[in-house]
N, C-alpha and C. Protein backbone atom coordinates (compact mmCIF):
# COMPACT_ATOMS: atom_id res chain seq x y z
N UNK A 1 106.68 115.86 112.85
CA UNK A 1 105.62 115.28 113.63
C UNK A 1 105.22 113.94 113.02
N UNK A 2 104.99 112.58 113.64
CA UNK A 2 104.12 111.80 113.78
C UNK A 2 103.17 111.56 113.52
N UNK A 3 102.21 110.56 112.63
CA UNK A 3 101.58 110.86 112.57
C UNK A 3 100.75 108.98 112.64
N UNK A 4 99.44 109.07 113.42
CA UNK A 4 99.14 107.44 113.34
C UNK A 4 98.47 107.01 112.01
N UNK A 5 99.15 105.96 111.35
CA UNK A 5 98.80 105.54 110.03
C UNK A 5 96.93 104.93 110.31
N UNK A 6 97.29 104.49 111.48
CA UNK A 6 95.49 104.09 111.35
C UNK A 6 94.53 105.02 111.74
N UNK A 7 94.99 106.23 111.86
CA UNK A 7 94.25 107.47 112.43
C UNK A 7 94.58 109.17 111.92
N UNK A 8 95.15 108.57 110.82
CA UNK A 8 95.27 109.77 109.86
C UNK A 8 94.34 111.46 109.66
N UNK A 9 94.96 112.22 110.17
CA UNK A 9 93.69 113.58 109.72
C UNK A 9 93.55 113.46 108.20
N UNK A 10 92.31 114.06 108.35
CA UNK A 10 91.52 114.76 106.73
C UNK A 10 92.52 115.47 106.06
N UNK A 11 92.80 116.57 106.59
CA UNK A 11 94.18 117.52 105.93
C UNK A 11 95.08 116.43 105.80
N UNK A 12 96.09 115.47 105.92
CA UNK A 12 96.81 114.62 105.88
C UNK A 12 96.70 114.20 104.67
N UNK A 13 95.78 113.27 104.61
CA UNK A 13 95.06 112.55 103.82
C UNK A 13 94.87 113.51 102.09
N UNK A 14 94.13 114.99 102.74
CA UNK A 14 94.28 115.49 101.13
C UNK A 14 95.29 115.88 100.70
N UNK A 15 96.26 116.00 101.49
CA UNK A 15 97.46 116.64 101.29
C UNK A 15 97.98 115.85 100.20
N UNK A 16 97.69 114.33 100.21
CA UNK A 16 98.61 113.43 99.77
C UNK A 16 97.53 113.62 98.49
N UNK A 17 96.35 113.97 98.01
CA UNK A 17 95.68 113.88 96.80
C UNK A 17 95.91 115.19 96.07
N UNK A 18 96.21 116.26 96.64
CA UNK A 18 96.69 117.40 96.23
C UNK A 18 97.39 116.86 94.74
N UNK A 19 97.91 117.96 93.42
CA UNK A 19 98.88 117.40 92.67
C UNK A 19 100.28 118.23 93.71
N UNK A 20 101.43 117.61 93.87
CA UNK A 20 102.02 117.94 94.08
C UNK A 20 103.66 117.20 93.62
N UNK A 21 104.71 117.61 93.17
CA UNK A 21 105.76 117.24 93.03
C UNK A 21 106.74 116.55 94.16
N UNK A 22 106.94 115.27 93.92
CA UNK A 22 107.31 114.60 95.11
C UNK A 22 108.91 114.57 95.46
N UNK A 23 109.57 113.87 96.04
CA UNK A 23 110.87 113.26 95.78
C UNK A 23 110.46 111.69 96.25
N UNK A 24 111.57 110.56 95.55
CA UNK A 24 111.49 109.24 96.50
C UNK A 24 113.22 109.01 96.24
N UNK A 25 112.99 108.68 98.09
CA UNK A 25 114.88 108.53 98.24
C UNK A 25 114.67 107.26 98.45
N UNK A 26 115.97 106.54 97.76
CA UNK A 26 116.20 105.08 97.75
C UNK A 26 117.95 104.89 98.14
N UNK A 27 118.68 103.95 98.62
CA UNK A 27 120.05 103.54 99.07
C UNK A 27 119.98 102.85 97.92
N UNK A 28 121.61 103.41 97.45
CA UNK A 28 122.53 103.07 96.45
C UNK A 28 123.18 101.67 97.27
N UNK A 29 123.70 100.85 96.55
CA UNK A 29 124.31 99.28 97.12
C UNK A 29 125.46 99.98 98.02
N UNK A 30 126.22 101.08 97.29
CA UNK A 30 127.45 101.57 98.52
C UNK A 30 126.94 102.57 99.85
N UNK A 31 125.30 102.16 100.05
CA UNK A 31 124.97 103.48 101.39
C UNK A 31 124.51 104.46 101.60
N UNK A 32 124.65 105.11 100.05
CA UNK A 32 124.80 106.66 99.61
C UNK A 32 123.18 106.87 99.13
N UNK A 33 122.60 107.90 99.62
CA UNK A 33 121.25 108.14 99.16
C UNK A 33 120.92 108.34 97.63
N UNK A 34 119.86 108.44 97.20
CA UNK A 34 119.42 108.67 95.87
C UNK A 34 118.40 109.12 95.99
N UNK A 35 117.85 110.55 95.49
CA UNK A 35 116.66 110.97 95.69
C UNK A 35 116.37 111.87 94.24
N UNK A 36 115.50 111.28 93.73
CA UNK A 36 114.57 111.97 92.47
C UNK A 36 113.38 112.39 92.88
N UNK A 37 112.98 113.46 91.64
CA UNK A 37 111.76 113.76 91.73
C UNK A 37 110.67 112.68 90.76
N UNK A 38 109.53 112.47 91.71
CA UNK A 38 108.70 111.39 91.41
C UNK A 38 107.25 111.76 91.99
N UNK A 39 106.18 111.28 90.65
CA UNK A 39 105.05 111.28 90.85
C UNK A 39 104.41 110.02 91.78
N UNK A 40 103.58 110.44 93.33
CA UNK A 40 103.65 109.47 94.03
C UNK A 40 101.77 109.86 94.05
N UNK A 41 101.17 108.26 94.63
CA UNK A 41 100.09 108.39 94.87
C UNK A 41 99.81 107.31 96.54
N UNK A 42 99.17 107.79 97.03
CA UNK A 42 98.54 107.35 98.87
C UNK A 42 97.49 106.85 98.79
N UNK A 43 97.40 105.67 98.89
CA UNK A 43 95.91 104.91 99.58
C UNK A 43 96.13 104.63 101.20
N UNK A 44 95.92 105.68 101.45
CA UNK A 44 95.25 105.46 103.39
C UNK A 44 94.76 104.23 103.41
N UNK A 45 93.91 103.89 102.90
CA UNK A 45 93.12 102.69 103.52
C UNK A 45 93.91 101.51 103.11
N UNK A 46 94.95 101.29 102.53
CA UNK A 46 95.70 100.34 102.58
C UNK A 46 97.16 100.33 102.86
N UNK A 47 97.50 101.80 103.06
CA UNK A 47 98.66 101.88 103.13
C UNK A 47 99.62 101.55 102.25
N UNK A 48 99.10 101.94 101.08
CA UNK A 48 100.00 101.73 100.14
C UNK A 48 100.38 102.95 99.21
N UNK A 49 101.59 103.16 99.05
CA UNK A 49 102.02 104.43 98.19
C UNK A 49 102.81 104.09 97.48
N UNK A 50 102.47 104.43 95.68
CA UNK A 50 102.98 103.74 94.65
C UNK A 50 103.36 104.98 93.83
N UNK A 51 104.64 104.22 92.98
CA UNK A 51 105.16 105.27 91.85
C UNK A 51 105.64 104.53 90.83
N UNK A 52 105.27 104.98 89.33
CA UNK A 52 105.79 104.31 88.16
C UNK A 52 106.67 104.97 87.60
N UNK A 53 107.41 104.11 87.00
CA UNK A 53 108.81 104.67 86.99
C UNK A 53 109.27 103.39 85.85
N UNK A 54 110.62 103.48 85.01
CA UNK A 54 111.29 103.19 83.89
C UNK A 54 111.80 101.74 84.13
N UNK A 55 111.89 100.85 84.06
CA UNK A 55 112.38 99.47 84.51
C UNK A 55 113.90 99.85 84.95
N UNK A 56 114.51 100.16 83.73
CA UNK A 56 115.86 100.54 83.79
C UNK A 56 116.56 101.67 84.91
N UNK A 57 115.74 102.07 85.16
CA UNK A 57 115.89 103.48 86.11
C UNK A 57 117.08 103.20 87.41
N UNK A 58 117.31 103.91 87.95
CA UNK A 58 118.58 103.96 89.19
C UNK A 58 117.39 103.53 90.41
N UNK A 59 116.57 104.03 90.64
CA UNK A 59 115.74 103.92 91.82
C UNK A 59 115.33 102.24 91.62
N UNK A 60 114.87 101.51 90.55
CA UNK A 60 114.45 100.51 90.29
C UNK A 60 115.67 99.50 90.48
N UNK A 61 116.95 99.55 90.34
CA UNK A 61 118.24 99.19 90.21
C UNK A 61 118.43 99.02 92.13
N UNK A 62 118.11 100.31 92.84
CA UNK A 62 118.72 100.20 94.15
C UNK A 62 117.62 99.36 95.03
N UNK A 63 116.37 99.44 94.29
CA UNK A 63 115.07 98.69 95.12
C UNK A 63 115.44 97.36 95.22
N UNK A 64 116.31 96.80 93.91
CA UNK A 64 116.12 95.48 93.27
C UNK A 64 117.27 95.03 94.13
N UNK A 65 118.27 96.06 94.26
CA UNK A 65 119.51 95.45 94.89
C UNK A 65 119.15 95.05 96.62
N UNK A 66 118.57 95.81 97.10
CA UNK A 66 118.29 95.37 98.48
C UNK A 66 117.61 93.62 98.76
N UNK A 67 117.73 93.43 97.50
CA UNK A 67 117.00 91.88 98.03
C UNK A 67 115.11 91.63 98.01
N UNK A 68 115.18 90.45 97.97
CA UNK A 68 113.60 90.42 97.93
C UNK A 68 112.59 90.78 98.77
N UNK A 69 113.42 91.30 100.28
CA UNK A 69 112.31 91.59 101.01
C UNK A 69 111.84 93.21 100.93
N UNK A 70 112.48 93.74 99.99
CA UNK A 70 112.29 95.07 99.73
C UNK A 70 113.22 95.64 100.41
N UNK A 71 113.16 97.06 99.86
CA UNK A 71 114.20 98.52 100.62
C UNK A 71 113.53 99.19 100.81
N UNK A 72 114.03 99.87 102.08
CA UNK A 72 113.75 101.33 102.97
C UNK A 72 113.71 102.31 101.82
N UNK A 73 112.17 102.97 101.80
CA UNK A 73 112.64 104.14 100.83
C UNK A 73 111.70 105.49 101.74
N UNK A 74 111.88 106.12 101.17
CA UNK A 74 110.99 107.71 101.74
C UNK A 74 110.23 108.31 100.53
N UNK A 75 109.18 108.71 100.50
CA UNK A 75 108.38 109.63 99.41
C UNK A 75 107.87 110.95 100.10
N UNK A 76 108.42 112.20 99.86
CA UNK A 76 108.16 113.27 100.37
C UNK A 76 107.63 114.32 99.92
N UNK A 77 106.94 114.97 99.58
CA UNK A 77 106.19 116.73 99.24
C UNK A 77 106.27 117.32 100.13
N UNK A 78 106.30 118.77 99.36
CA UNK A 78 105.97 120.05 99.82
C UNK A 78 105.38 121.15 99.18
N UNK A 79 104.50 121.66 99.96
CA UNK A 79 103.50 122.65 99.53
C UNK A 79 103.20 124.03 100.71
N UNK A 80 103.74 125.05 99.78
CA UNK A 80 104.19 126.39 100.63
C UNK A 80 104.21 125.72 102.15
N UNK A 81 103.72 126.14 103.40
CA UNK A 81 103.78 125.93 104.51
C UNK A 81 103.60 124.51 105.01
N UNK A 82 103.78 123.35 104.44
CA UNK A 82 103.47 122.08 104.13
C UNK A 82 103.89 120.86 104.07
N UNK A 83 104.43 120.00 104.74
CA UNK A 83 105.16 118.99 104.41
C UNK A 83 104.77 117.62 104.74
N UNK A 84 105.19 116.70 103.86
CA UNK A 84 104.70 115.48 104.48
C UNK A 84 105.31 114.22 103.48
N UNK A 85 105.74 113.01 104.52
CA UNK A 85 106.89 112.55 104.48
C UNK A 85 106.20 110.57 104.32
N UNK A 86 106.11 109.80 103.58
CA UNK A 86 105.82 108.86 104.06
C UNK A 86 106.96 107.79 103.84
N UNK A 87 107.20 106.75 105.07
CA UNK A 87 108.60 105.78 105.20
C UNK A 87 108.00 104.61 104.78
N UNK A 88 108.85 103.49 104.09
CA UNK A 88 108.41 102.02 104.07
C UNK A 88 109.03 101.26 103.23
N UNK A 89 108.45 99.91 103.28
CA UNK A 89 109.44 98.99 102.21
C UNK A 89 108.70 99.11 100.93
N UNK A 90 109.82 99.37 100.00
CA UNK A 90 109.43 99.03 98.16
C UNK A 90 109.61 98.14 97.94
N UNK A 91 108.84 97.84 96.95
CA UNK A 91 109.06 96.44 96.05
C UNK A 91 108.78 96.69 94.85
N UNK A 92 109.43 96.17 93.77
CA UNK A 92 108.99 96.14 92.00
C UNK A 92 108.18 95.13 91.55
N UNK A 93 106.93 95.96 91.27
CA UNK A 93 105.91 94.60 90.65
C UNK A 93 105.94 95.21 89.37
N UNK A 94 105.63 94.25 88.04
CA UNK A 94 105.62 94.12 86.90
C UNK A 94 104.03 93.64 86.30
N UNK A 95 103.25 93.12 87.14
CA UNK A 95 102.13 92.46 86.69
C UNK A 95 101.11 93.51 85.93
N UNK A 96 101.10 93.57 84.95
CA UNK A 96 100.11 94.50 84.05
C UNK A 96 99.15 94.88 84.86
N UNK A 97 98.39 94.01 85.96
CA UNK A 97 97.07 94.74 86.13
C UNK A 97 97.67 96.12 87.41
N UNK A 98 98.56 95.77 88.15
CA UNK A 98 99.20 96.25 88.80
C UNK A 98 99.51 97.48 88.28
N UNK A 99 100.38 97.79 87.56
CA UNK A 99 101.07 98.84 86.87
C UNK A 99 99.59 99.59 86.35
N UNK A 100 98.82 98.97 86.04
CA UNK A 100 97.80 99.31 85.02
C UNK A 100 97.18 100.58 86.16
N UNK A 101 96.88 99.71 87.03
CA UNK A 101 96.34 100.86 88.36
C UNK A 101 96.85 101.87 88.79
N UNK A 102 98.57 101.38 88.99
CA UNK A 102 99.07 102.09 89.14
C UNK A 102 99.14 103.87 88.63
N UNK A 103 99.36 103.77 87.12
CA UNK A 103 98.88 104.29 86.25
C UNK A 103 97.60 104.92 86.13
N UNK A 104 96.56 104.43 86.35
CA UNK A 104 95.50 105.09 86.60
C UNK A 104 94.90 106.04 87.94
N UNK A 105 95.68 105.79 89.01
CA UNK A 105 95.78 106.34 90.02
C UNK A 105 96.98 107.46 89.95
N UNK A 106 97.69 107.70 89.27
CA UNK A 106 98.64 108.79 89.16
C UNK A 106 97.83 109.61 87.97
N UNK A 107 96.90 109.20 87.14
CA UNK A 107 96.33 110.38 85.92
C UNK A 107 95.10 110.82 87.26
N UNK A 108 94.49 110.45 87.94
CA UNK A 108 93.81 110.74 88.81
C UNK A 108 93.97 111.86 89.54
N UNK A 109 95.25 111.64 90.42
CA UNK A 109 95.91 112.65 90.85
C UNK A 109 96.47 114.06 90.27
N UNK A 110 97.32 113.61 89.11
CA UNK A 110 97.79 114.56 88.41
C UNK A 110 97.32 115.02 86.93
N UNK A 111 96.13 114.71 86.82
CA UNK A 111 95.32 115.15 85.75
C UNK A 111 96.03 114.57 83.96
N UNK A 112 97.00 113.80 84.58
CA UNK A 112 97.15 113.37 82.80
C UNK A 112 97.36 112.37 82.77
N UNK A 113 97.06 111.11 81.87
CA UNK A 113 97.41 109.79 81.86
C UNK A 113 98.93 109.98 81.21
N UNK A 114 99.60 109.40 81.69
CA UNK A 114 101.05 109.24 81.10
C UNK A 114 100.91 108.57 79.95
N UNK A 115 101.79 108.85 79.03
CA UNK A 115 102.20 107.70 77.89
C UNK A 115 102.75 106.33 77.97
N UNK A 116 102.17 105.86 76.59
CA UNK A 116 102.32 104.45 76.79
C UNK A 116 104.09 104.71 77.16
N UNK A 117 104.30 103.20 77.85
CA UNK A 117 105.52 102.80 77.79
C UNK A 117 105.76 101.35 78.42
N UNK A 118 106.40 100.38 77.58
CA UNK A 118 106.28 98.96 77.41
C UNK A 118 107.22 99.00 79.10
N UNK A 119 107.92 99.64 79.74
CA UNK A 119 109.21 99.49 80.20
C UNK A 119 108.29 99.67 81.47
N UNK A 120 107.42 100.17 81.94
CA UNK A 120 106.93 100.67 83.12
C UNK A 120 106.98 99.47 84.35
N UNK A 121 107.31 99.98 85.18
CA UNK A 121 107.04 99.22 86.51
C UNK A 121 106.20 99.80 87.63
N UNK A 122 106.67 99.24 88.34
CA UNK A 122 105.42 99.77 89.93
C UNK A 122 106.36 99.94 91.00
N UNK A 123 106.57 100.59 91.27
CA UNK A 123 107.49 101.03 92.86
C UNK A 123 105.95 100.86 93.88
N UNK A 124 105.73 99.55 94.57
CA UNK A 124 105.15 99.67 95.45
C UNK A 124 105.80 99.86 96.70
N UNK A 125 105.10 100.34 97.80
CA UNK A 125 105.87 100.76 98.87
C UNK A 125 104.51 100.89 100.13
N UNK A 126 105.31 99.71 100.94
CA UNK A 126 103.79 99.69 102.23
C UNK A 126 104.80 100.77 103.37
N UNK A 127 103.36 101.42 103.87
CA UNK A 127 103.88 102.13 104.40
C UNK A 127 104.13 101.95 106.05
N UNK A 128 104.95 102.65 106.50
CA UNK A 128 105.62 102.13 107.74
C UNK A 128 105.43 103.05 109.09
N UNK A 129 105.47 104.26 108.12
CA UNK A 129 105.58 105.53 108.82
C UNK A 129 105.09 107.23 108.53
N UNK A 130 104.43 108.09 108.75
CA UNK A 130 104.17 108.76 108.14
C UNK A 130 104.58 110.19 108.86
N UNK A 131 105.19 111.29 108.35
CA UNK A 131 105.29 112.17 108.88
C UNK A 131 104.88 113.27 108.49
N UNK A 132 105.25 114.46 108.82
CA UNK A 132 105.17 115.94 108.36
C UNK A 132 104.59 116.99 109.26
N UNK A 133 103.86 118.02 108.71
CA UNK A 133 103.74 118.90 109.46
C UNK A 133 102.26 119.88 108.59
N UNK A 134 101.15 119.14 108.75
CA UNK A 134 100.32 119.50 107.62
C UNK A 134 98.77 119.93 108.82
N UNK A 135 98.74 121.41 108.90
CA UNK A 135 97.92 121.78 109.78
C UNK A 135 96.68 121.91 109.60
């Protein structure tokens, strides 16, 4: 199901604040999907859904390869009877205050601040599309 990004339900919305274990699929340069598990966080009101992640990483590698206008990626959960799916373009920001938030919005969610790490980036990702099935 569909769902309108500017008219989002409540259940929707907490679904995405829930802690929950995500995946984000990204295209490899030859086509071929790539999907890890990844801690993701949702701002409705801007449409923005972000994940930090290793500079070096494969997902950061296939974002970077699509070019500057960003790549198609997907960030998905599930929770027992539950699903929900959000589509859009990523981009890698590096800017400390950025990441910094980033970061602080994922200990938010998932109750622990991550460890330092000099290498961190920002998988930003505006969102395009939102799906699932969250009653």
């Amino acid at each position: 199901m569909a769902y309108d990004l500017r008219n989002l339900p409540a259940a929707y919305i907490e679904f995405w604040r829930e802690r929950h274990l995500c995946t984000l699929t990204t295209t490899r340069p030859d086509g071929s999907p790539h999907l890890v598990p990844v801690g993701v966080t949702f701002d409705p009101g801007t449409g923005i859904a972000r994940v930090i992640t290793n500079k070096t990483s494969r997902k950061i590698a296939n974002i970077v390869a699509a070019g500057p206008d960003g790549a198609r990626v997907a960030v998905c959960q599930v929770g027992e009877r539950k699903w929900a799916t959000l589509e859009g373009v990523a981009v890698v920001r590096t800017e400390a205050d950025a990441v910094a938030d980033a970061v602080n919005r994922y200990a938010e969610r998932y109750g622990r601040v991550p460890s330092p790490n000099p290498d961190r980036v920002l998988v930003e990702i505006t969102v395009t599309r939102a799906l699932g099935l969250v009653p």
